[in-house]
Protein backbone atom coordinates (compact mmCIF):
# COMPACT_ATOMS: atom_id res chain seq x y z
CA UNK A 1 73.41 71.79 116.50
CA UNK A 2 76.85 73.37 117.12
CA UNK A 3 79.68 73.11 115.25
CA UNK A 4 83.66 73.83 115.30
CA UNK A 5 85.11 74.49 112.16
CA UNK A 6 89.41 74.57 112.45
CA UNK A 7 91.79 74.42 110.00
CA UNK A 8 94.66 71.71 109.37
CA UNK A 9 97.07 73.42 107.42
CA UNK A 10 94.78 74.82 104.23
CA UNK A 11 92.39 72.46 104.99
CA UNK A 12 88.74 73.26 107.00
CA UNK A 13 87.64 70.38 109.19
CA UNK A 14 83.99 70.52 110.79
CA UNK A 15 83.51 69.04 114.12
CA UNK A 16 80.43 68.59 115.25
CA UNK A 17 78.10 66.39 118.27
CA UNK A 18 77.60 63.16 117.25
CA UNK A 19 74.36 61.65 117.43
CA UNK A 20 72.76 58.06 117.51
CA UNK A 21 72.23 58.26 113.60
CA UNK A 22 75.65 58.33 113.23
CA UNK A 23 77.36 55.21 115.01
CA UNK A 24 76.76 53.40 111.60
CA UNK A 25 79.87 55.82 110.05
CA UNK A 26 81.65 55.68 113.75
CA UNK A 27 81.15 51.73 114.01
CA UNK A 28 83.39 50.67 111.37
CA UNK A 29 86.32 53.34 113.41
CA UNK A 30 85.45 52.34 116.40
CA UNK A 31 85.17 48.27 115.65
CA UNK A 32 88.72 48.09 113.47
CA UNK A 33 90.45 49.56 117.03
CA UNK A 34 89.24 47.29 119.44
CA UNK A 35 89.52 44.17 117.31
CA UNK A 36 93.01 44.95 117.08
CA UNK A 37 93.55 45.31 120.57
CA UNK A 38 95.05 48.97 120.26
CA UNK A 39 92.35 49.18 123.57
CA UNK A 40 92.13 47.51 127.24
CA UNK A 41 89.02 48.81 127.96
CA UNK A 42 86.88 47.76 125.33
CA UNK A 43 86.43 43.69 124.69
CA UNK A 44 87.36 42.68 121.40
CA UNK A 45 84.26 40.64 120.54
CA UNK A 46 81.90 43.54 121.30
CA UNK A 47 78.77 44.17 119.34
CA UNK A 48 77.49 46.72 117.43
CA UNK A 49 74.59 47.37 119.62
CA UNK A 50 76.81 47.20 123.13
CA UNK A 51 79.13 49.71 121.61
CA UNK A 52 76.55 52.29 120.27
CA UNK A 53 74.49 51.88 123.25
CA UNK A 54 77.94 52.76 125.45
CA UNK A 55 78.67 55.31 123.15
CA UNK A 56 75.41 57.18 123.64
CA UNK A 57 74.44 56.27 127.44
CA UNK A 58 74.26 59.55 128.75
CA UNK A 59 72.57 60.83 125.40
């Protein structure tokens, strides 16, 4: 699998394709911006398994 590495000032940030395995570390992101509303498209109320299987529909 690919990566990007770039740097933020001195710091090295790695950027790489997410994958299915990891919606449990992008869930709790992902959750905390739509139940704040910071998003129109996205309900509020949506579910873990709605989300990751958006997320990854073209996968």
């Amino acid at each position: 699998m690919a990566k990007v590495t770039i740097m933020v000032g001195s710091m090295s940030i790695n950027i790489r394709r997410a994958t299915i395995k990891y919606f449990v570390e992008i869930w709790p992101i992902f959750s905390s911006i739509i139940q704040n509303c910071d998003t129109y498209v996205f309900p509020e109320a949506m579910a873990y398994g709605q989300a990751r299987n958006y997320w990854f529909l073209y996968e």
